[in-house]
PDB file of N, CA and C in Angstrom:
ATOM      1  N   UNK A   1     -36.124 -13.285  -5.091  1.00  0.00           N
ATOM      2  CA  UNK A   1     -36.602 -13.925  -6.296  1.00  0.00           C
ATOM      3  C   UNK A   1     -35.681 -15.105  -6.607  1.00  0.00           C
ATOM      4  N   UNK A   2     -36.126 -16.536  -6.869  1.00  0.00           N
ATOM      5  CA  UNK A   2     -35.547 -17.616  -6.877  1.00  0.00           C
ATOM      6  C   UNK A   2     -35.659 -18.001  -8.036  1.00  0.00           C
ATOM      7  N   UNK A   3     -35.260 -18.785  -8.670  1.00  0.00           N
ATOM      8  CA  UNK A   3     -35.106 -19.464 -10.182  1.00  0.00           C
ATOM      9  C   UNK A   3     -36.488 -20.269 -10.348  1.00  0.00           C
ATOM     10  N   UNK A   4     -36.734 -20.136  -9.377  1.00  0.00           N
ATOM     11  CA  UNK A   4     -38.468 -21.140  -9.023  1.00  0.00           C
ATOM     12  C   UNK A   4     -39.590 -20.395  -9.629  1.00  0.00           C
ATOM     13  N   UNK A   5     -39.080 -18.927  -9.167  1.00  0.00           N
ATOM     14  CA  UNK A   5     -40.504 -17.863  -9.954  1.00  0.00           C
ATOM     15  C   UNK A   5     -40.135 -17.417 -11.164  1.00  0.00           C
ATOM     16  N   UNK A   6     -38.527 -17.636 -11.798  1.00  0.00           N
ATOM     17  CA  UNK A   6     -38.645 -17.629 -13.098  1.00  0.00           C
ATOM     18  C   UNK A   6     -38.774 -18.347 -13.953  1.00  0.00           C
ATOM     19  N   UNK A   7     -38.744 -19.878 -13.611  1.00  0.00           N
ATOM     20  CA  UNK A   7     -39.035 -20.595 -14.593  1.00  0.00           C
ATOM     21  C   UNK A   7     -39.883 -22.178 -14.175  1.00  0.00           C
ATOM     22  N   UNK A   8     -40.541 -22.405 -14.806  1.00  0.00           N
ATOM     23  CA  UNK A   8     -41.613 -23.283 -14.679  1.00  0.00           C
ATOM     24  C   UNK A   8     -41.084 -24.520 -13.955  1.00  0.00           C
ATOM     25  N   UNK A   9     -41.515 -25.515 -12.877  1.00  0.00           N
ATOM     26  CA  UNK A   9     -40.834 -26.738 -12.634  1.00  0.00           C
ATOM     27  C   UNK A   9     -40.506 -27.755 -14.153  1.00  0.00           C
ATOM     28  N   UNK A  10     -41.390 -27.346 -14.870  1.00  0.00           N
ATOM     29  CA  UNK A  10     -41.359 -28.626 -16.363  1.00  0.00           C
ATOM     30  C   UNK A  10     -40.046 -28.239 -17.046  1.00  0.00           C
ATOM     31  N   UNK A  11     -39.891 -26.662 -17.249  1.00  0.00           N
ATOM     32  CA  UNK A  11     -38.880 -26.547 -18.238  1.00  0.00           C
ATOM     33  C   UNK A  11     -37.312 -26.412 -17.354  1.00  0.00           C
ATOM     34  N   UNK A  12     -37.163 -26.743 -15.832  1.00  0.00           N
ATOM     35  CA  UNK A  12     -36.091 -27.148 -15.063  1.00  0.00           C
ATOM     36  C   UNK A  12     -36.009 -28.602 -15.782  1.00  0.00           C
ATOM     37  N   UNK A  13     -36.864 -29.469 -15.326  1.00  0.00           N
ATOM     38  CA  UNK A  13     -36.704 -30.737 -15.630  1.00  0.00           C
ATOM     39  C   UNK A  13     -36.180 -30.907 -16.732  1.00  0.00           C
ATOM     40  N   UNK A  14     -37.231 -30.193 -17.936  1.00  0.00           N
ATOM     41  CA  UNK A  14     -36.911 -30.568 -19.353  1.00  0.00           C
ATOM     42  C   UNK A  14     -35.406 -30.375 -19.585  1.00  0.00           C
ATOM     43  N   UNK A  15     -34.105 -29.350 -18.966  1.00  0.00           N
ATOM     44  CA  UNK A  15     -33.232 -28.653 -19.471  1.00  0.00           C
ATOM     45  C   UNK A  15     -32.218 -29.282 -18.781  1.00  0.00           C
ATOM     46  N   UNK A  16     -32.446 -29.717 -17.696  1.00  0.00           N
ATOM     47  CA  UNK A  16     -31.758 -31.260 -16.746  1.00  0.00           C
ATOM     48  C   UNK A  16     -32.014 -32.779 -17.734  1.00  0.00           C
ATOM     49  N   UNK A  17     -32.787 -32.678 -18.011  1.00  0.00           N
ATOM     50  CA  UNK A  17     -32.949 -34.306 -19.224  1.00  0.00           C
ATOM     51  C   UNK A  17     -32.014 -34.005 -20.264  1.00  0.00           C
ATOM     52  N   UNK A  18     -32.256 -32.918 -21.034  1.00  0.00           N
ATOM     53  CA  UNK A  18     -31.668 -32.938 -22.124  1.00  0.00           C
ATOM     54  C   UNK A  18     -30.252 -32.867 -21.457  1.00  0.00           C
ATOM     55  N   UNK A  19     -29.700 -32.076 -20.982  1.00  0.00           N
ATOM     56  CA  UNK A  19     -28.404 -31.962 -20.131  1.00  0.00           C
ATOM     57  C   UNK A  19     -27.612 -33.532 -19.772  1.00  0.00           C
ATOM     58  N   UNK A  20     -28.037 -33.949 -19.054  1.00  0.00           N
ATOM     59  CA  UNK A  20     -27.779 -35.505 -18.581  1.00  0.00           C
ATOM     60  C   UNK A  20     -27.562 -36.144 -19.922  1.00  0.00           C
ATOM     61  N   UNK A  21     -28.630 -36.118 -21.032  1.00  0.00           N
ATOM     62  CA  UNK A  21     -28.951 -36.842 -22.057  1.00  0.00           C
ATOM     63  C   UNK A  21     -27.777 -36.872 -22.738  1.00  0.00           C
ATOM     64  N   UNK A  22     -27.362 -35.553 -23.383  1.00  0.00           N
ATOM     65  CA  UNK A  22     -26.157 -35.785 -23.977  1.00  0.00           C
ATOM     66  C   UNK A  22     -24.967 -35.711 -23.593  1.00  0.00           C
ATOM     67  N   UNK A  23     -24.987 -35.284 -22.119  1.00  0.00           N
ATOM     68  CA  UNK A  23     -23.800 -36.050 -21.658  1.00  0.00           C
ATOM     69  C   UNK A  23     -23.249 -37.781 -21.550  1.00  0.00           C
ATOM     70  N   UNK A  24     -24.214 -38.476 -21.133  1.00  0.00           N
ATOM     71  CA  UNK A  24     -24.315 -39.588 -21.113  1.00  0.00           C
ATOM     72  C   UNK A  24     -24.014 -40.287 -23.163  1.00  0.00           C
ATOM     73  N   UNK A  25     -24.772 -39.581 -23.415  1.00  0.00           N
ATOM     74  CA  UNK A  25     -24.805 -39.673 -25.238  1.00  0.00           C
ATOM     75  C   UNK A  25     -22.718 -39.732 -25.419  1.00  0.00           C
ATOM     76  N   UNK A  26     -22.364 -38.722 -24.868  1.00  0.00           N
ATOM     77  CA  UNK A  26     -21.335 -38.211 -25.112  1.00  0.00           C
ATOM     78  C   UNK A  26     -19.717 -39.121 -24.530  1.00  0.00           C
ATOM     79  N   UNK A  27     -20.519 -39.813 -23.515  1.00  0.00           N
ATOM     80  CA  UNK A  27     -19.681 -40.634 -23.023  1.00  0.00           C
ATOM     81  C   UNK A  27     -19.625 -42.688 -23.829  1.00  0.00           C
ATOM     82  N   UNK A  28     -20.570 -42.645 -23.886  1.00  0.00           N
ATOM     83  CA  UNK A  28     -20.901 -43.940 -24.467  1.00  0.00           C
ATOM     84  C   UNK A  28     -20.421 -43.699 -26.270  1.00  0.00           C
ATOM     85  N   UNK A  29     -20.075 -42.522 -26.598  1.00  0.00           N
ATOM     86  CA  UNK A  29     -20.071 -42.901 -28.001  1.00  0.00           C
ATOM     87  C   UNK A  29     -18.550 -43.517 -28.431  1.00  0.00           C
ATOM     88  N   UNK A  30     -18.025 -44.320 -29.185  1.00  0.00           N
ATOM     89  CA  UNK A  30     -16.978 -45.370 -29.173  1.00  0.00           C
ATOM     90  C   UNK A  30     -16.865 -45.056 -30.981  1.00  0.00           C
ATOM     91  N   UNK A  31     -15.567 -44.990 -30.975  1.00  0.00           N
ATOM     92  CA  UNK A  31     -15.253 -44.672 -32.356  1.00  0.00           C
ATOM     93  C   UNK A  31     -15.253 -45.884 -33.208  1.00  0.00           C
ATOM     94  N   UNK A  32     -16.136 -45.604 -34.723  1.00  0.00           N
ATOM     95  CA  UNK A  32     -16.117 -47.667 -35.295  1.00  0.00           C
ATOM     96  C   UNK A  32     -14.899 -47.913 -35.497  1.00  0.00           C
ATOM     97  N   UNK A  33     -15.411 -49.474 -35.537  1.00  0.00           N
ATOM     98  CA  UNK A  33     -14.794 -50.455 -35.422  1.00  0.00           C
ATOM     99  C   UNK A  33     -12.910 -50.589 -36.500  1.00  0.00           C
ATOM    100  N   UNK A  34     -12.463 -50.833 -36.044  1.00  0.00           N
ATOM    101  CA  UNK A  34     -10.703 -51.142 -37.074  1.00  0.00           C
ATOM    102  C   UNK A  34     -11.638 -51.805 -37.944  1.00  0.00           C
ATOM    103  N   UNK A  35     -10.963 -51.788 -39.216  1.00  0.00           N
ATOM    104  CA  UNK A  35     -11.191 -52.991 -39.966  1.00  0.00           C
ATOM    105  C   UNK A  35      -9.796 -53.878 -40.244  1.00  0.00           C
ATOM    106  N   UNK A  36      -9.442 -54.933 -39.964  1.00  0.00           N
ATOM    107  CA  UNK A  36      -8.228 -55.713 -39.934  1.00  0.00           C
ATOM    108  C   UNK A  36      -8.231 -56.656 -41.473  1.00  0.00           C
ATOM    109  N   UNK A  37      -7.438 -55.908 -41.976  1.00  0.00           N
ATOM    110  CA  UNK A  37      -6.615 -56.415 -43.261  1.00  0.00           C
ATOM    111  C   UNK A  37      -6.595 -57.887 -43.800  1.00  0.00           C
ATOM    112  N   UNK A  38      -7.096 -58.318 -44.586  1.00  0.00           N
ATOM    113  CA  UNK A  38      -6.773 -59.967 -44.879  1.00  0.00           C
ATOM    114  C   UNK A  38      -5.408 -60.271 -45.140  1.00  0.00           C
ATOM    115  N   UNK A  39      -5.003 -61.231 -44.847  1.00  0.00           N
ATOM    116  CA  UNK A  39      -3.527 -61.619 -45.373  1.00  0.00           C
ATOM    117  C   UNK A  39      -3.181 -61.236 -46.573  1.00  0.00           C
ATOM    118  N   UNK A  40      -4.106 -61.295 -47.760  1.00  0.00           N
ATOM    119  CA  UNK A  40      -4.030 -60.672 -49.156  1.00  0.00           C
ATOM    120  C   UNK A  40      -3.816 -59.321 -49.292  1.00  0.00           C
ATOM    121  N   UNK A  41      -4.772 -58.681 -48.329  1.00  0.00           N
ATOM    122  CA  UNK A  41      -4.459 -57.506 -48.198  1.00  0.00           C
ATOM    123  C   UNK A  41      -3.409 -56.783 -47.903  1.00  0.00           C
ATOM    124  N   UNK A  42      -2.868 -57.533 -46.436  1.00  0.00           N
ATOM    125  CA  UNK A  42      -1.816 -57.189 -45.940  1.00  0.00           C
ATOM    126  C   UNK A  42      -0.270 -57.500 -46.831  1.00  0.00           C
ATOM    127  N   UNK A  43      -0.364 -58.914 -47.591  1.00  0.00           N
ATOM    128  CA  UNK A  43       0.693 -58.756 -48.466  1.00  0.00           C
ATOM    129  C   UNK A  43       0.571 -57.899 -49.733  1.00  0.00           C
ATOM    130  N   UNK A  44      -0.315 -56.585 -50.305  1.00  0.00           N
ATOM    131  CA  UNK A  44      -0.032 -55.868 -50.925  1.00  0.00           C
ATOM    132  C   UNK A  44      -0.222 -54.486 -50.282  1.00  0.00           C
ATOM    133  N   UNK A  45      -0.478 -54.242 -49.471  1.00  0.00           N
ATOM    134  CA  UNK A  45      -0.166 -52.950 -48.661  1.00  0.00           C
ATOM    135  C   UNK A  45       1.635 -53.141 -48.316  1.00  0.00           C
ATOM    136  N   UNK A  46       1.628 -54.177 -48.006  1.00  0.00           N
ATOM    137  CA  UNK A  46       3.384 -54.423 -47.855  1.00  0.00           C
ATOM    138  C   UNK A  46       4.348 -54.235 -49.056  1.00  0.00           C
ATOM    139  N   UNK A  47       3.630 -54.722 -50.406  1.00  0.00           N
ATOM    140  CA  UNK A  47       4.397 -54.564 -51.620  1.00  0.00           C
ATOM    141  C   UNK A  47       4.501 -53.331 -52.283  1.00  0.00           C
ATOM    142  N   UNK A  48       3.422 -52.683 -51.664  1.00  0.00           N
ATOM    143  CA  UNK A  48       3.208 -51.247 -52.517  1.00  0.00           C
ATOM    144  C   UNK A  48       4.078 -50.241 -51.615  1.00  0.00           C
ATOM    145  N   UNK A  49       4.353 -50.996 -49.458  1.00  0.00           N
ATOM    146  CA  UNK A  49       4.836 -49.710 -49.328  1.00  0.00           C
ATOM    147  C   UNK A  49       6.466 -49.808 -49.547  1.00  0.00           C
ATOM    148  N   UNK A  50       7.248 -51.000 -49.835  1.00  0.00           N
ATOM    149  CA  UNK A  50       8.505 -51.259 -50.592  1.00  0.00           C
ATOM    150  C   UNK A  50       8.373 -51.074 -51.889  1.00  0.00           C
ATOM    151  N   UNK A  51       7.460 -50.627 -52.749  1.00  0.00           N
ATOM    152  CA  UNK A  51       8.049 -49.980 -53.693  1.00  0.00           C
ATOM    153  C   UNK A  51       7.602 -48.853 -53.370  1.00  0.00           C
ATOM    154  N   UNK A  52       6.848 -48.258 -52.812  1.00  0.00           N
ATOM    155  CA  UNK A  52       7.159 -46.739 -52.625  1.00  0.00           C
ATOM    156  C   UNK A  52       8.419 -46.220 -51.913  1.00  0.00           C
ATOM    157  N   UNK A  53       8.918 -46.922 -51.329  1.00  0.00           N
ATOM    158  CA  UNK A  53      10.260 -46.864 -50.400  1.00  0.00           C
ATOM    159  C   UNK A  53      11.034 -47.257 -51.233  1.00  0.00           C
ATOM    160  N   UNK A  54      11.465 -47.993 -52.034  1.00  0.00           N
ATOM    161  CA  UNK A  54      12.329 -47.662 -53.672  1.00  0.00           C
ATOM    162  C   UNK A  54      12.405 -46.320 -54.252  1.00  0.00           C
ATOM    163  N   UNK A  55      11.124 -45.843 -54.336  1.00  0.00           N
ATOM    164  CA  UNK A  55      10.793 -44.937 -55.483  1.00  0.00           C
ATOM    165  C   UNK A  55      11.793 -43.621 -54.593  1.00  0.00           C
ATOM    166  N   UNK A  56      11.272 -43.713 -53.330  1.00  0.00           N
ATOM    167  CA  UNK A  56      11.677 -42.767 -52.449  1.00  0.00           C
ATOM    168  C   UNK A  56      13.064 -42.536 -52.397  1.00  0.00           C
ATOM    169  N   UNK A  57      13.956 -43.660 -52.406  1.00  0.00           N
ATOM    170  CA  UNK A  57      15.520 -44.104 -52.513  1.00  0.00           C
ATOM    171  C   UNK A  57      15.501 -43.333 -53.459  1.00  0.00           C
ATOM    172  N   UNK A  58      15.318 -43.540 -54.926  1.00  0.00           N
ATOM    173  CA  UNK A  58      15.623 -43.412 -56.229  1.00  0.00           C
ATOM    174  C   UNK A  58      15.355 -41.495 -56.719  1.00  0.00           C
ATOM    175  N   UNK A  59      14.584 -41.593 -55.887  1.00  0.00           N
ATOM    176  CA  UNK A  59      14.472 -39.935 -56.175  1.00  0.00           C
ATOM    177  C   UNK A  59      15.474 -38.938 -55.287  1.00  0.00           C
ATOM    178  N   UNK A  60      15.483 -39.365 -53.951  1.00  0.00           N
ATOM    179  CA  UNK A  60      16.381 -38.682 -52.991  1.00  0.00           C
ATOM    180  C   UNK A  60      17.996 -39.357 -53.588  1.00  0.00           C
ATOM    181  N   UNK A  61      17.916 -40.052 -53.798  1.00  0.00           N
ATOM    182  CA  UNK A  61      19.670 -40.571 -54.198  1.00  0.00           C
ATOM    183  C   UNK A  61      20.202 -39.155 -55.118  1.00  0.00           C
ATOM    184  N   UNK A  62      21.702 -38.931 -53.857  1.00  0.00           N
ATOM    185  CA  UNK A  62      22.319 -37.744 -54.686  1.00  0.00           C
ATOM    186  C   UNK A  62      21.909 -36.622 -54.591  1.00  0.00           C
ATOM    187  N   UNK A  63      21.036 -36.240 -53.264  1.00  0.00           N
ATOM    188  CA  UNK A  63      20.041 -35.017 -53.140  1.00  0.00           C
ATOM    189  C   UNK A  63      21.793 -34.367 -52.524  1.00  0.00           C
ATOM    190  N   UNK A  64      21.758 -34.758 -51.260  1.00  0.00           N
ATOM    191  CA  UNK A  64      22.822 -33.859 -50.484  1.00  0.00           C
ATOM    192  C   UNK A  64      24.197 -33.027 -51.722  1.00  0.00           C
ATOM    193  N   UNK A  65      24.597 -34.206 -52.058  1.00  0.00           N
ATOM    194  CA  UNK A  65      25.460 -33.657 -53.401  1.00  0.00           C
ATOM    195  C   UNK A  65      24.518 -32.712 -54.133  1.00  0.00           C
ATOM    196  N   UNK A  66      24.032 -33.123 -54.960  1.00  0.00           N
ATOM    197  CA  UNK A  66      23.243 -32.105 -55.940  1.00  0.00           C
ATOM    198  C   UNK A  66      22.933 -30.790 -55.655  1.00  0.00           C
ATOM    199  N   UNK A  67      22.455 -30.622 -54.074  1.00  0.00           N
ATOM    200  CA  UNK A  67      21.582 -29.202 -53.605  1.00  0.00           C
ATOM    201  C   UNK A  67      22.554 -28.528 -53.044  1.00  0.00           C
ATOM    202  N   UNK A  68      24.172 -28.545 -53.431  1.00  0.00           N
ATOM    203  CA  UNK A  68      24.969 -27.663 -52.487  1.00  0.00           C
ATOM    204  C   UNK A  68      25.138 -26.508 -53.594  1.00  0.00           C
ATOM    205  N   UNK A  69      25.428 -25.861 -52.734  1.00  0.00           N
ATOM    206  CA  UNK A  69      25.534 -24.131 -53.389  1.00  0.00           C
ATOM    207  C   UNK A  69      26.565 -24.061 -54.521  1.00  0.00           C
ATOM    208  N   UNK A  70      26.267 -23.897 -55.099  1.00  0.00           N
ATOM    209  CA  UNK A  70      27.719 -23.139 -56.452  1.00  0.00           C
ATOM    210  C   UNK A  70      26.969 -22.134 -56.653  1.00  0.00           C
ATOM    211  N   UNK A  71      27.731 -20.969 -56.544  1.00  0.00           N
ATOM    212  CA  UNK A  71      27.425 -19.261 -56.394  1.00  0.00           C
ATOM    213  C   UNK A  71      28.038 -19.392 -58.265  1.00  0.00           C
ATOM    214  N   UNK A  72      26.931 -18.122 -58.969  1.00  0.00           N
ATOM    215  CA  UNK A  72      27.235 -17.934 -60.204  1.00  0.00           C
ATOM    216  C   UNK A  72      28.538 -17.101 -60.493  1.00  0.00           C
ATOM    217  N   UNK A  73      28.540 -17.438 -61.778  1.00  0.00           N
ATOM    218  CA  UNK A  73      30.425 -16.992 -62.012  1.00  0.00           C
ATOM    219  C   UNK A  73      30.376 -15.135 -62.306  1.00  0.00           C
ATOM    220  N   UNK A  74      31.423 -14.602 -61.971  1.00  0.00           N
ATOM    221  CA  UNK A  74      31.307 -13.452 -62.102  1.00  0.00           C
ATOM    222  C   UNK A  74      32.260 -13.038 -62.953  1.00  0.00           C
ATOM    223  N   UNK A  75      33.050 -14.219 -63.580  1.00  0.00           N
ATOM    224  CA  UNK A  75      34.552 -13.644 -63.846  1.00  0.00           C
ATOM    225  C   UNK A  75      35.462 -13.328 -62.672  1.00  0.00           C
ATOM    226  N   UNK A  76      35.674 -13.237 -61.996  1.00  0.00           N
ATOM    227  CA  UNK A  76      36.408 -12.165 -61.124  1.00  0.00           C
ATOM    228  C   UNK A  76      36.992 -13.765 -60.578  1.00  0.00           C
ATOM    229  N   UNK A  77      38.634 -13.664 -60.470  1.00  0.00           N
ATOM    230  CA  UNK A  77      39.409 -14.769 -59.621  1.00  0.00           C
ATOM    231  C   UNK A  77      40.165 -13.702 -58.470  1.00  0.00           C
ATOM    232  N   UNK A  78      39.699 -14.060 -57.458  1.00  0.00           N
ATOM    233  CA  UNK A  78      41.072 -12.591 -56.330  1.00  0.00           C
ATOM    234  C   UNK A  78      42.209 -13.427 -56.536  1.00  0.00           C
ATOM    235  N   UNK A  79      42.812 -14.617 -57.036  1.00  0.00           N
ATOM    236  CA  UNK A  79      44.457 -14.510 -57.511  1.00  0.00           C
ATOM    237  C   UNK A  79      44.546 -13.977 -58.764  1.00  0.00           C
ATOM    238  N   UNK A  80      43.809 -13.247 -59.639  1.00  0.00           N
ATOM    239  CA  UNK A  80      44.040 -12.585 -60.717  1.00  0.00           C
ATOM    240  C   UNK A  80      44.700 -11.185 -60.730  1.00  0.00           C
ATOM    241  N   UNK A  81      45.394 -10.685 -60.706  1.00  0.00           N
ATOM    242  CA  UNK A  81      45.576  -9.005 -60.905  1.00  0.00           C
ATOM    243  C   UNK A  81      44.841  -8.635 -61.980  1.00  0.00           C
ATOM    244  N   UNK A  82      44.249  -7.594 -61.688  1.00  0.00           N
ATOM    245  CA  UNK A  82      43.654  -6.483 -63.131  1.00  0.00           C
ATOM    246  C   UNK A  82      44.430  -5.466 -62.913  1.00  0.00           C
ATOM    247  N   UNK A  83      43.901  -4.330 -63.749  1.00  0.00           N
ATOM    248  CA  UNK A  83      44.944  -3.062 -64.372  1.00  0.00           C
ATOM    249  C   UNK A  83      44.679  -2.475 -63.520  1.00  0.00           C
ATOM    250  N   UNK A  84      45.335  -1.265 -63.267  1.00  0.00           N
ATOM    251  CA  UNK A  84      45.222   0.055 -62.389  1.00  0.00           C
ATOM    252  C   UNK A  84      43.779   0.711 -62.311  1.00  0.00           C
ATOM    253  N   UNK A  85      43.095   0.502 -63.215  1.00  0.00           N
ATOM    254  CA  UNK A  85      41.366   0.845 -63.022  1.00  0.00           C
ATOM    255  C   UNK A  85      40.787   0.043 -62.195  1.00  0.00           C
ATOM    256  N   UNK A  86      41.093  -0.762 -61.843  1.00  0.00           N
ATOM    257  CA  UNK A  86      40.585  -1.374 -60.761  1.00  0.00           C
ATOM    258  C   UNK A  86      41.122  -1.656 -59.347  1.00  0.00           C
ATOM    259  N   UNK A  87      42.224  -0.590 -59.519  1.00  0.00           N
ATOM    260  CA  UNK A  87      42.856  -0.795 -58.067  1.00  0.00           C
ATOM    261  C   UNK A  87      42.234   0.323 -57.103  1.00  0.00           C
ATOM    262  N   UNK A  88      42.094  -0.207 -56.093  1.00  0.00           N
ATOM    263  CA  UNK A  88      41.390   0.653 -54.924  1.00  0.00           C
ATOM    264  C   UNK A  88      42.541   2.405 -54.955  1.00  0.00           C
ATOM    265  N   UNK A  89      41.422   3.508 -54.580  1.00  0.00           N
ATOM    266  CA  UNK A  89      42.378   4.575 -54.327  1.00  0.00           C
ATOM    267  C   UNK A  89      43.181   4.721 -53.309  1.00  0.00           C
ATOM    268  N   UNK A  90      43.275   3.621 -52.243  1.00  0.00           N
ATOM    269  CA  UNK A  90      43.975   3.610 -51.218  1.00  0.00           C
ATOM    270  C   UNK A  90      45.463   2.860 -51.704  1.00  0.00           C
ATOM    271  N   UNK A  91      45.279   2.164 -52.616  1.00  0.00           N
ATOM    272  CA  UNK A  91      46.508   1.515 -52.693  1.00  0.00           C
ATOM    273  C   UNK A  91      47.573   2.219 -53.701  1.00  0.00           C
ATOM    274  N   UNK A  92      47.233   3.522 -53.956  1.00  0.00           N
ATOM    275  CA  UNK A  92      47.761   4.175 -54.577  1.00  0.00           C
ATOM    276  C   UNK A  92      48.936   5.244 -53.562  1.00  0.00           C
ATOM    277  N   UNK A  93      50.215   5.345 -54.572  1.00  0.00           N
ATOM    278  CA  UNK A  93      51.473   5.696 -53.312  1.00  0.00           C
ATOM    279  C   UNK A  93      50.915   7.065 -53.482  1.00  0.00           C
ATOM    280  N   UNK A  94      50.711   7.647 -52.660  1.00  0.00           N
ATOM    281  CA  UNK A  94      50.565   9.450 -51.867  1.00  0.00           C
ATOM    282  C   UNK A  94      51.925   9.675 -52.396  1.00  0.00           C
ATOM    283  N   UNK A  95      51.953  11.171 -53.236  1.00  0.00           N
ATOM    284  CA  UNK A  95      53.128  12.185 -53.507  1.00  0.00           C
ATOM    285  C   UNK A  95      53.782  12.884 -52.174  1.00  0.00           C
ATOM    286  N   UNK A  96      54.700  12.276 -52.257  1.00  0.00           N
ATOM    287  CA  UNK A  96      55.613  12.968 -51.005  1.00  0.00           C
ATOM    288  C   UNK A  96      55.546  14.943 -51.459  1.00  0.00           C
ATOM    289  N   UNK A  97      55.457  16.022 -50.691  1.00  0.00           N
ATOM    290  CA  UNK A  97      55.759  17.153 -49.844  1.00  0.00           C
ATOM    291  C   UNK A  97      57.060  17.716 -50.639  1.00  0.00           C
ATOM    292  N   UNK A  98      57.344  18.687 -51.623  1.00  0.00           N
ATOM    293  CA  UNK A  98      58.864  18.805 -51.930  1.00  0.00           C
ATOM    294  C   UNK A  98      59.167  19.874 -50.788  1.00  0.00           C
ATOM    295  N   UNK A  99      60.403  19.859 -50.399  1.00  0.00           N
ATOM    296  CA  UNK A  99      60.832  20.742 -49.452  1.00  0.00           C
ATOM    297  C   UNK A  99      61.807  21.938 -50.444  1.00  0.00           C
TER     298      UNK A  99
END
């Protein structure tokens, strides 16, 4: 059984046209056209993107400084001594053994 007795010679053809069709469709299609800027144009696309590149300066100025870490205060200085309530139980002298 061949593709011949399943399907009609017209609807081979027809499915080969359309096939070809939009391939060919597919190759010829060309993206539109640029549109190229008038000099007017082009000198305010230029002015707007130096002041957006100002604005940009003016907002980032002082970022690196500004965004560094300062951890919140706890009170606590480690060159401070506190009282014996807060000394670790290890640092406490062990009772010597009376003999």
């Amino acid at each position: 059984m061949s593709i011949r007795d399943l399907f009609p010679h017209q609807v081979i053809r027809f499915a080969l046209a359309v096939i070809f069709g939009l391939l060919l469709a597919g190759c010829h299609s060309q993206p539109p056209a640029q549109h190229q800027p008038t000099a007017e144009e082009q000198r305010k696309l230029d002015e707007d993107y130096k002041k957006t590149m100002e604005e940009q300066k003016k907002l980032t100025s002082g970022y690196d400084k500004s965004m560094q870490y300062t951890p919140p205060s706890t009170g606590y200085t480690p060159s401070k001594k506190r009282s014996g309530s807060q000394k670790s139980p290890s640092s406490k002298p062990q009772p010597q053994p009376q003999k």
